[in-house]
N, C-alpha and C. Protein backbone atom coordinates (compact mmCIF):
# COMPACT_ATOMS: atom_id res chain seq x y z
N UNK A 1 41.56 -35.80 84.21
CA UNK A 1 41.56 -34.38 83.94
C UNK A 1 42.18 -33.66 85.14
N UNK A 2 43.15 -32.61 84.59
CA UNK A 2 43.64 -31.60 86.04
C UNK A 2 42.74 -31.35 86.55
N UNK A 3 42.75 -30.94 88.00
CA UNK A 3 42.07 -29.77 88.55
C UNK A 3 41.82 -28.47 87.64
N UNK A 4 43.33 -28.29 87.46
CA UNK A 4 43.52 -26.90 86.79
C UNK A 4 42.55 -26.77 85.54
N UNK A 5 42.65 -27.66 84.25
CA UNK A 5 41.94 -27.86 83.59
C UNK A 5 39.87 -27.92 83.99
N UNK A 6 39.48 -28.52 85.20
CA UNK A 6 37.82 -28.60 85.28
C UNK A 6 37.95 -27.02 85.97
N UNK A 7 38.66 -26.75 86.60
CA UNK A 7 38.85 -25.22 86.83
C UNK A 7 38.55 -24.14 85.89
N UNK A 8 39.50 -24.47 85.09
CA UNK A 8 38.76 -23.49 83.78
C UNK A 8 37.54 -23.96 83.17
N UNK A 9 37.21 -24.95 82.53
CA UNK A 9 35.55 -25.30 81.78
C UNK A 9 34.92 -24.90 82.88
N UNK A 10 34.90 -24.80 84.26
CA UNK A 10 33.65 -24.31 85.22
C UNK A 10 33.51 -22.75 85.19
N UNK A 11 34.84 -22.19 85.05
CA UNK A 11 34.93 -20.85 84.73
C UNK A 11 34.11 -20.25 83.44
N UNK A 12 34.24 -21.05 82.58
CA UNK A 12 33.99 -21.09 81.33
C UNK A 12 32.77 -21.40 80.88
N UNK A 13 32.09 -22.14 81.36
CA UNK A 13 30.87 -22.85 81.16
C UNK A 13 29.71 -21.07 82.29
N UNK A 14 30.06 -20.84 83.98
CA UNK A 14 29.82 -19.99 84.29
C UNK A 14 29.57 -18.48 83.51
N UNK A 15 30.86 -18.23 82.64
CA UNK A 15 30.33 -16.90 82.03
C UNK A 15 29.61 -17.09 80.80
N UNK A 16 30.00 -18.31 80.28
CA UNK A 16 28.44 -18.94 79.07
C UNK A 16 27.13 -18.74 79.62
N UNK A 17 27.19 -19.05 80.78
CA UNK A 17 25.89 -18.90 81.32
C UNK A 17 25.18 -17.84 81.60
N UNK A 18 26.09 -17.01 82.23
CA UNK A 18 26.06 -15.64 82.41
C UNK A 18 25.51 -14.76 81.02
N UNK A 19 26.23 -14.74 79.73
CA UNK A 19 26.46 -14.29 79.00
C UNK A 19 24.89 -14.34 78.12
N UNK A 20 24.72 -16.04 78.36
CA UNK A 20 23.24 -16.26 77.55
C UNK A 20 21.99 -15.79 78.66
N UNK A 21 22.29 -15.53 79.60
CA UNK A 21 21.38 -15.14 80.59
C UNK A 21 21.25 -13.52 80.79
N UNK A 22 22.24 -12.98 80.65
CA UNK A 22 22.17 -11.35 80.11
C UNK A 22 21.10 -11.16 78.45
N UNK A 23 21.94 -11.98 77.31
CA UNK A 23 21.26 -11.71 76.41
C UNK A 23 19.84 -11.78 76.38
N UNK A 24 18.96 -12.75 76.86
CA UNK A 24 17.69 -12.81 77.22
C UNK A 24 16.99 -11.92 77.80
N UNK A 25 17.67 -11.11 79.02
CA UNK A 25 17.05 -10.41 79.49
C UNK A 25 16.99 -8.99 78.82
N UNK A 26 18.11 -8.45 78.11
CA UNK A 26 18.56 -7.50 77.40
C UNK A 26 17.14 -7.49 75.74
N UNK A 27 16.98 -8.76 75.50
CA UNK A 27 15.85 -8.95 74.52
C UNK A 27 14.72 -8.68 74.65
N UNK A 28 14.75 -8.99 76.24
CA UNK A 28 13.15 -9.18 76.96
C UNK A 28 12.84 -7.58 77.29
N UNK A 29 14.18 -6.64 77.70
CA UNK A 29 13.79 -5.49 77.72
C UNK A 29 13.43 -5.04 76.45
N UNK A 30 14.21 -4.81 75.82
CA UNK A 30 14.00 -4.35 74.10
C UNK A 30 12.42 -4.62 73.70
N UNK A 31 12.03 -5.24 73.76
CA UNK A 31 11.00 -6.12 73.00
C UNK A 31 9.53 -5.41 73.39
N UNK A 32 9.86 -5.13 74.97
CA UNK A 32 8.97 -4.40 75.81
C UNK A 32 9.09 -3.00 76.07
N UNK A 33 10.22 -2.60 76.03
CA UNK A 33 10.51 -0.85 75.66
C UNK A 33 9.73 0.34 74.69
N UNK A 34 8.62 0.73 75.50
CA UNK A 34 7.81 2.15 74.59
C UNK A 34 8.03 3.03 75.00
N UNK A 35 8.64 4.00 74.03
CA UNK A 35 8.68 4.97 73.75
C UNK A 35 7.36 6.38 73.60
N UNK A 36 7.64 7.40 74.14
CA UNK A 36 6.27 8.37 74.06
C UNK A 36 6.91 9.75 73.32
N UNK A 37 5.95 10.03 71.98
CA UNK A 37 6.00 10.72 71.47
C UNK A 37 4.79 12.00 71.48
N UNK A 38 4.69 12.99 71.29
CA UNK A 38 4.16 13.84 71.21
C UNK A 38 3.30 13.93 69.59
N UNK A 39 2.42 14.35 69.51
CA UNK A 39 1.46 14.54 68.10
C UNK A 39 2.68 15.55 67.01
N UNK A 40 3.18 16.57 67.87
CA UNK A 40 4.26 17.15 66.60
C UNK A 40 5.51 16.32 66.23
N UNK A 41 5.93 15.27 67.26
CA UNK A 41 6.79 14.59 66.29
C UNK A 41 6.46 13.32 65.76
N UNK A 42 5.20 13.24 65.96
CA UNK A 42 4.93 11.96 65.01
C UNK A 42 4.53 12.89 63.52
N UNK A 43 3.96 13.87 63.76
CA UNK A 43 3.66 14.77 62.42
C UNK A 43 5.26 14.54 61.15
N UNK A 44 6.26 14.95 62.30
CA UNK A 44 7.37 14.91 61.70
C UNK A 44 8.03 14.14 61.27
N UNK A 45 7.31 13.01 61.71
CA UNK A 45 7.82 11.49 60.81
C UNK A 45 8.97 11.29 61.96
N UNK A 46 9.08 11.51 63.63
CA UNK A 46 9.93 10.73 64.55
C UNK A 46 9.28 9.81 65.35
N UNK A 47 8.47 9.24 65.14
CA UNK A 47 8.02 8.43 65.38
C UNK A 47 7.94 6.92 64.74
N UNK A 48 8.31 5.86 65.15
CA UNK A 48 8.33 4.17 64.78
C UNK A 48 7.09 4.29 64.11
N UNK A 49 7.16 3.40 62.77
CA UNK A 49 6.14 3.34 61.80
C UNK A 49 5.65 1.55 62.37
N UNK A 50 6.48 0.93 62.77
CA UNK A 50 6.67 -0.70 62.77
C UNK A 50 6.56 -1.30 64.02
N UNK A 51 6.74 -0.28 65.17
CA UNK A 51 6.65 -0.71 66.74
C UNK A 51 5.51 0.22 67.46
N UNK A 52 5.22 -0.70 68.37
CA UNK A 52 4.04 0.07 69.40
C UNK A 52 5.19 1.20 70.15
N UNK A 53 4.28 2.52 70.12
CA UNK A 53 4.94 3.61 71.37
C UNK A 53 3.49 4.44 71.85
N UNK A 54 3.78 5.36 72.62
CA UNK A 54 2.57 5.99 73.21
C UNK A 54 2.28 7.40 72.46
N UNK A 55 1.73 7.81 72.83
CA UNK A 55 0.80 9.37 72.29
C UNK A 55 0.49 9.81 73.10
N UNK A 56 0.98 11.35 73.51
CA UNK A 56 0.16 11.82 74.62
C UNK A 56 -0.12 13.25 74.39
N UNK A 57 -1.07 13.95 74.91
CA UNK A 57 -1.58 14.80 74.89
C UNK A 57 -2.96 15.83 75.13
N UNK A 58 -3.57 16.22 74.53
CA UNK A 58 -4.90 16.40 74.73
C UNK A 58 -5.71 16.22 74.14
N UNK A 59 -7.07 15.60 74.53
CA UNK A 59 -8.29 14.79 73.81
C UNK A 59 -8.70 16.43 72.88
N UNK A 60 -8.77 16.69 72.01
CA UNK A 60 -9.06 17.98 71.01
C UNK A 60 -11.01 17.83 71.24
N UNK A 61 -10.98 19.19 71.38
CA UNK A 61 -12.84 19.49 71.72
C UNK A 61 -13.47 18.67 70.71
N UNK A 62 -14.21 18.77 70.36
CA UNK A 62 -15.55 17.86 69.35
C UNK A 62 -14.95 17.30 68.78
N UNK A 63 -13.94 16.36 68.78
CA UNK A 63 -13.43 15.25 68.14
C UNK A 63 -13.81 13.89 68.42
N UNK A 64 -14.64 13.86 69.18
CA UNK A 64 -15.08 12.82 70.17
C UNK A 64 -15.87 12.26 69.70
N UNK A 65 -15.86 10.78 68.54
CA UNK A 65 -16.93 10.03 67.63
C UNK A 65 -16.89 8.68 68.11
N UNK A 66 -18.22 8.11 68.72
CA UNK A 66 -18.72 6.49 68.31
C UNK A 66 -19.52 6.04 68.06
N UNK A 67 -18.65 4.96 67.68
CA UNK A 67 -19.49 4.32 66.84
C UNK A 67 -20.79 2.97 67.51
N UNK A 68 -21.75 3.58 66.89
CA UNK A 68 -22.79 3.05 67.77
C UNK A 68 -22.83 1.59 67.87
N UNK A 69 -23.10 1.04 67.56
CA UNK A 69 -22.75 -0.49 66.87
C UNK A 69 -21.50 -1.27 67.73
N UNK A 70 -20.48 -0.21 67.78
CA UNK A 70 -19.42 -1.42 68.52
C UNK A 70 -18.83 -0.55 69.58
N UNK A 71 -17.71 -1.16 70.28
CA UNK A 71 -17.13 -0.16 71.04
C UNK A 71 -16.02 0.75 70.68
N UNK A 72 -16.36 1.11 68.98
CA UNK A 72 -14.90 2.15 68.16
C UNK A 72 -14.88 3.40 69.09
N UNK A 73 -14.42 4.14 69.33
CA UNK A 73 -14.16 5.14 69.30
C UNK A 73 -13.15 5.60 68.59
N UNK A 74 -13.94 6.93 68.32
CA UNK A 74 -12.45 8.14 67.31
C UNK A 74 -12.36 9.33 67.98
N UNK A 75 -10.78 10.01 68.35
CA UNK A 75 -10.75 11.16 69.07
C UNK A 75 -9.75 12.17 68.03
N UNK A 76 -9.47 13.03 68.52
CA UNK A 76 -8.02 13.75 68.14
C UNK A 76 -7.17 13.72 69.37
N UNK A 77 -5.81 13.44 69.29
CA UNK A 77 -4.74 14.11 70.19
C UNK A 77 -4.15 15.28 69.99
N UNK A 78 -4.04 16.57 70.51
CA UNK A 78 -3.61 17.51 70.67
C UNK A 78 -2.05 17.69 71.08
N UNK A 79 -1.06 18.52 70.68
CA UNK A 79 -0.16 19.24 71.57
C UNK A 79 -0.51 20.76 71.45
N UNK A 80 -1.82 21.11 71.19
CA UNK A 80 -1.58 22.54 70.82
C UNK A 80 -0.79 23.10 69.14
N UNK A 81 -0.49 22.74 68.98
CA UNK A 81 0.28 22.76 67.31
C UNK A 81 -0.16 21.86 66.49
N UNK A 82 -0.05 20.48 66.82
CA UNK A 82 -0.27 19.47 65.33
C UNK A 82 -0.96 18.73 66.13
N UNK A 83 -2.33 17.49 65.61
CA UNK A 83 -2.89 16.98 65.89
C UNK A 83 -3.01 15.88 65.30
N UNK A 84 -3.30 14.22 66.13
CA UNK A 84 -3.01 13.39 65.09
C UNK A 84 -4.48 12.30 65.71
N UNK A 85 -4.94 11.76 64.73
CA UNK A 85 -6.37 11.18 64.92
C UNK A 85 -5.96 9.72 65.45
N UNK A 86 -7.13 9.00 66.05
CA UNK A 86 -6.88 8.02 66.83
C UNK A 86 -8.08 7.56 67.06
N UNK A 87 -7.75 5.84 66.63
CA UNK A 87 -8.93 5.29 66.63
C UNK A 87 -8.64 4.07 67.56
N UNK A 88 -10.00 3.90 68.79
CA UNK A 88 -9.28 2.54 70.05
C UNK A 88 -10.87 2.13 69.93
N UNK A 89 -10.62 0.56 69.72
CA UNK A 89 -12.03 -0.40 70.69
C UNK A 89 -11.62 -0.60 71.73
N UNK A 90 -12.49 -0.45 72.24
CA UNK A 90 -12.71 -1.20 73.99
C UNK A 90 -13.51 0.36 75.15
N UNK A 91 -13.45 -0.27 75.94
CA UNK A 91 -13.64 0.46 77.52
C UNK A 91 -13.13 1.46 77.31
N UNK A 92 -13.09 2.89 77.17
CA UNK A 92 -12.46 3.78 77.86
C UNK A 92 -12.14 4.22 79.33
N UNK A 93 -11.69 4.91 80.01
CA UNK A 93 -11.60 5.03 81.72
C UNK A 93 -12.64 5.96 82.22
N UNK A 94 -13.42 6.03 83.42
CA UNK A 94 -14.15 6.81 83.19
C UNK A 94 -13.89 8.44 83.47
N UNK A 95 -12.51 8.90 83.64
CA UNK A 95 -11.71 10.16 83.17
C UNK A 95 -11.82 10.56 81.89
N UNK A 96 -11.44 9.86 81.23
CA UNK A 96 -11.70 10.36 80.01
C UNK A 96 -12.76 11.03 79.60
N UNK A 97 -11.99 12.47 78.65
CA UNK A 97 -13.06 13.84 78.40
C UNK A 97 -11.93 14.43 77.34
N UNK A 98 -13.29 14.92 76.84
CA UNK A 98 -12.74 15.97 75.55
C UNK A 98 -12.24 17.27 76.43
N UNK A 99 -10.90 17.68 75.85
CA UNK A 99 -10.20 18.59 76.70
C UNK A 99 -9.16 18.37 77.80
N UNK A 100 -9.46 17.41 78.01
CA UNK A 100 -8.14 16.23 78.83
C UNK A 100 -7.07 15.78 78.79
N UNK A 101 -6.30 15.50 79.29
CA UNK A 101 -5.04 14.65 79.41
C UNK A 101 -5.10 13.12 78.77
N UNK A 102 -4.26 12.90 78.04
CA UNK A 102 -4.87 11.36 77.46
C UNK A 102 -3.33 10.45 77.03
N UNK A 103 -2.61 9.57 77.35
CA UNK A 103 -1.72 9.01 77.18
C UNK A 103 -2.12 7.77 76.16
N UNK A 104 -2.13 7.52 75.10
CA UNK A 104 -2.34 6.02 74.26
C UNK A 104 -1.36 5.43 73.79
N UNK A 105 -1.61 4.24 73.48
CA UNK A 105 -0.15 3.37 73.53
C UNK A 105 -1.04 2.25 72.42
N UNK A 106 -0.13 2.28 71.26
CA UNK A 106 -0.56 1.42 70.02
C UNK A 106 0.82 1.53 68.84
N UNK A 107 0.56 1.46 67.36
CA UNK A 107 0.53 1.47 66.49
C UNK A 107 0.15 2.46 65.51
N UNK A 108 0.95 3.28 64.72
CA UNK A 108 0.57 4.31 64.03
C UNK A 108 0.25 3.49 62.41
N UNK A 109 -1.42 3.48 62.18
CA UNK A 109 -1.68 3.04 60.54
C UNK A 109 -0.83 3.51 59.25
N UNK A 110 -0.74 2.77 58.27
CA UNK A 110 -0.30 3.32 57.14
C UNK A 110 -1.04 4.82 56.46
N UNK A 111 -2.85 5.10 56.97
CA UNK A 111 -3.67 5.90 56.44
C UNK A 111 -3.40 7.10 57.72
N UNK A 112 -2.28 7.33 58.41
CA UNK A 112 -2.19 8.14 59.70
C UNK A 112 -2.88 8.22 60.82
N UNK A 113 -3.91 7.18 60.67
CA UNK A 113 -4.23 6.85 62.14
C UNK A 113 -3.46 6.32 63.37
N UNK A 114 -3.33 6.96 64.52
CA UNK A 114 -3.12 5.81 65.53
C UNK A 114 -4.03 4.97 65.85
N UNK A 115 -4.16 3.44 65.64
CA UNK A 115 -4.43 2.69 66.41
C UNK A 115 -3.82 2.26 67.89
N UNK A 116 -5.23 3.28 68.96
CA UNK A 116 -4.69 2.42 69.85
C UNK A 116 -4.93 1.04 70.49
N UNK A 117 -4.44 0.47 71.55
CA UNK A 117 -4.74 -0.94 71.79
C UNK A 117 -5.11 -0.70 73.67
N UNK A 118 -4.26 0.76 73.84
CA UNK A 118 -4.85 0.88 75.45
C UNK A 118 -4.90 2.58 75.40
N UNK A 119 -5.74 3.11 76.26
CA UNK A 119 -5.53 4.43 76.79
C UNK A 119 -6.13 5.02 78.06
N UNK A 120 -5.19 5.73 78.59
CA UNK A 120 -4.58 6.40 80.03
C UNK A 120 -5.67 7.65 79.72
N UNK A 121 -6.20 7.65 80.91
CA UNK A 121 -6.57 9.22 81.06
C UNK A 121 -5.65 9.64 82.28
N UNK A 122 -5.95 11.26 82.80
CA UNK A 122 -4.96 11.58 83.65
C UNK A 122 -6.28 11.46 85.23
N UNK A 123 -5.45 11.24 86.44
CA UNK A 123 -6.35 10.95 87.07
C UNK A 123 -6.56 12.04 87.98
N UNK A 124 -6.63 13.04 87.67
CA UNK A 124 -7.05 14.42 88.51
C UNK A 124 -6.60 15.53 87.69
N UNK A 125 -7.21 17.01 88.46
CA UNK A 125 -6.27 17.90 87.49
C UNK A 125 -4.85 18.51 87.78
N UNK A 126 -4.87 17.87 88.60
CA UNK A 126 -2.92 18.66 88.83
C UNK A 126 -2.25 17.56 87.81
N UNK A 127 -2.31 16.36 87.57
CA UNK A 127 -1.45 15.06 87.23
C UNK A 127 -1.50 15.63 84.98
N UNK A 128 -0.13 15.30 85.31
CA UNK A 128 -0.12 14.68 83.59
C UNK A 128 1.02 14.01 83.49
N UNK A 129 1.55 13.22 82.54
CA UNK A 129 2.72 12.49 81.98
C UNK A 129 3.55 13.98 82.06
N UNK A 130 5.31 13.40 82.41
CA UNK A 130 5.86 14.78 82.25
C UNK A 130 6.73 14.91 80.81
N UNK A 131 6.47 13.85 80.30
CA UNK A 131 6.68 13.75 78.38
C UNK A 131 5.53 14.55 78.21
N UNK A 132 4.04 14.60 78.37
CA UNK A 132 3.26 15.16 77.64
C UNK A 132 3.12 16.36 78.32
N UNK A 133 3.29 16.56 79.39
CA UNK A 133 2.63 18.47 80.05
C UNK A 133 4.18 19.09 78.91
N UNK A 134 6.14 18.61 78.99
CA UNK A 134 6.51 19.09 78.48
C UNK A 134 6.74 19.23 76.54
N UNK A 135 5.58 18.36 76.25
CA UNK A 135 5.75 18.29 74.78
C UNK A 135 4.65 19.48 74.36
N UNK A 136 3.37 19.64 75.77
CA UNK A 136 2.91 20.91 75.32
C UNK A 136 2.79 22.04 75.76
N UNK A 137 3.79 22.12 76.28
CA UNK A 137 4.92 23.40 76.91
C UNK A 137 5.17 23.76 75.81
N UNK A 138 6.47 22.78 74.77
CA UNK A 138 7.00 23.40 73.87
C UNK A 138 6.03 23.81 72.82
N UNK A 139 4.98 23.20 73.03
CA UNK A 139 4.46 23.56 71.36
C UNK A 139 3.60 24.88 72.00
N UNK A 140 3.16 25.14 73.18
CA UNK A 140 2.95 27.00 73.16
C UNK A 140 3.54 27.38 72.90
N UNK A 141 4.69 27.54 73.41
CA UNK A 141 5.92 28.29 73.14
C UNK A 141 6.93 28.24 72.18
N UNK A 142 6.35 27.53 70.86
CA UNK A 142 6.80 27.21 69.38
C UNK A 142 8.08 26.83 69.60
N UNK A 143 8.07 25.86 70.37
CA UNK A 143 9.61 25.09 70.32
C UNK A 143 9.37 24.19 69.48
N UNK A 144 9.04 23.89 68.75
CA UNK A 144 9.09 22.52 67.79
C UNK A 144 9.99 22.10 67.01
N UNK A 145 10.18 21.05 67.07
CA UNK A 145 11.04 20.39 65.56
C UNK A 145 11.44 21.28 64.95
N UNK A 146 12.37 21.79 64.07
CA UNK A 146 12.02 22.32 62.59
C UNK A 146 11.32 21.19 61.29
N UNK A 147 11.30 19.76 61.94
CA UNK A 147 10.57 19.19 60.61
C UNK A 147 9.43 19.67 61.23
N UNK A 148 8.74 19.77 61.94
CA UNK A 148 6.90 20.22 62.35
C UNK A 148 6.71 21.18 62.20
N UNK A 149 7.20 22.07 62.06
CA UNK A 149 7.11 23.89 62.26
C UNK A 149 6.57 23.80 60.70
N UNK A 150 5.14 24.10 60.53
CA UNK A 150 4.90 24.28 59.17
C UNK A 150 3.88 22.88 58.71
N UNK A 151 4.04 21.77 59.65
CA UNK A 151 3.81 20.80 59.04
C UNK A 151 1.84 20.53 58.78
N UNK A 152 1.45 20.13 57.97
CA UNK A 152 0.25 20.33 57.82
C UNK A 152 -0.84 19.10 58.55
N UNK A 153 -1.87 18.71 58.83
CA UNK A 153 -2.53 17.76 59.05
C UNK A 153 -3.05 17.14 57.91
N UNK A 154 -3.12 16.04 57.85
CA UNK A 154 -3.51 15.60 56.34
C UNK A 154 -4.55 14.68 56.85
N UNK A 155 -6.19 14.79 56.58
CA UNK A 155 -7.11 14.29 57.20
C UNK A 155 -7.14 13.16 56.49
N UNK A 156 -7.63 11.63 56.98
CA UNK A 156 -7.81 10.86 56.26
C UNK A 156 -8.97 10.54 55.03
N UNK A 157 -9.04 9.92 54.45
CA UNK A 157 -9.87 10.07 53.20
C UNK A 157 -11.50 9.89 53.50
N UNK A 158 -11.66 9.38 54.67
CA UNK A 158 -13.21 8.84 55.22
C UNK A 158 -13.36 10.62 55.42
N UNK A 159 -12.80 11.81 55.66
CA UNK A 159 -13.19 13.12 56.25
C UNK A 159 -14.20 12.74 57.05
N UNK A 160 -13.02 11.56 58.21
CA UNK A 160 -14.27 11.96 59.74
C UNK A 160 -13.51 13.03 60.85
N UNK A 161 -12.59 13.04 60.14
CA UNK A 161 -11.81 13.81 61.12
C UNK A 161 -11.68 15.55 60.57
N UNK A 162 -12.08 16.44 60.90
CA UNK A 162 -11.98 17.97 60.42
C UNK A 162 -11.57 19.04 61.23
């Protein structure tokens, strides 16, 4: 074999390598990439029905239900405009409070629940996500969607949520 010739297959074989070694990592990001939405645009249907993303906003006053028996909890998330219910087992942080800052990261149910699988409280009062202090910026100040502007809450059929 030339030189010239193992010259090129090393060239060649190198950006194969390269090439399958980008794609992997490019997957590995994807795969792990969440997204944070606000309660008015998941209202609006912009939110992934099929992938985990986050929720952030505010824990809504007396929304705050558990269940005695296990470690369920049920809250509301707030932006001030639309509100979307949320149900997590496990530990909460001990920040967490009705009226609070609250970041969750799950799965939105077919019945409009979020299931979450983890959730963030904020850890003082100056701090919030700057997706969520500006998602409820806009919704004082009726910047919303035009799909949310109008959009209704539709409680689930258990009416634990009101």
């Amino acid at each position: 074999m030339k030189p010239r010739t193992r010259r090129g297959l090393a060239i060649l074989a190198g950006v194969s390598a390269l090439g399958i070694a980008s794609a992997l990592v490019l997957n590995a990001f994807q795969s792990n990439l969440v997204f944070f939405f606000s309660p008015s645009q998941i209202v609006a249907n912009e939110a992934p029905r099929d992938r985990n993303f986050r929720i952030g906003g505010l824990v809504e006053e007396g929304s705050l239900k558990r269940d005695g028996q296990s470690l369920t909890v049920n809250f509301v998330v707030t932006d001030m405009a639309q509100r979307v219910p949320v149900s997590y087992t496990g530990m909460l942080p001990d920040l967490f409070k009705e009226g609070k800052g609250v970041v969750a990261q799950g799965k939105l149910g077919p019945d409009g629940v979020f299931r979450a699988e983890q959730v963030l409280a904020k850890h003082d009062e100056n701090y919030m996500p700057p997706e969520a202090a500006e998602a409820l910026e806009k919704a004082r100040h009726g910047q919303l969607p035009n799909a949310a502007k109008g959009a209704a809450y539709n409680a689930p059929a258990t009416g634990a949520y009101k």
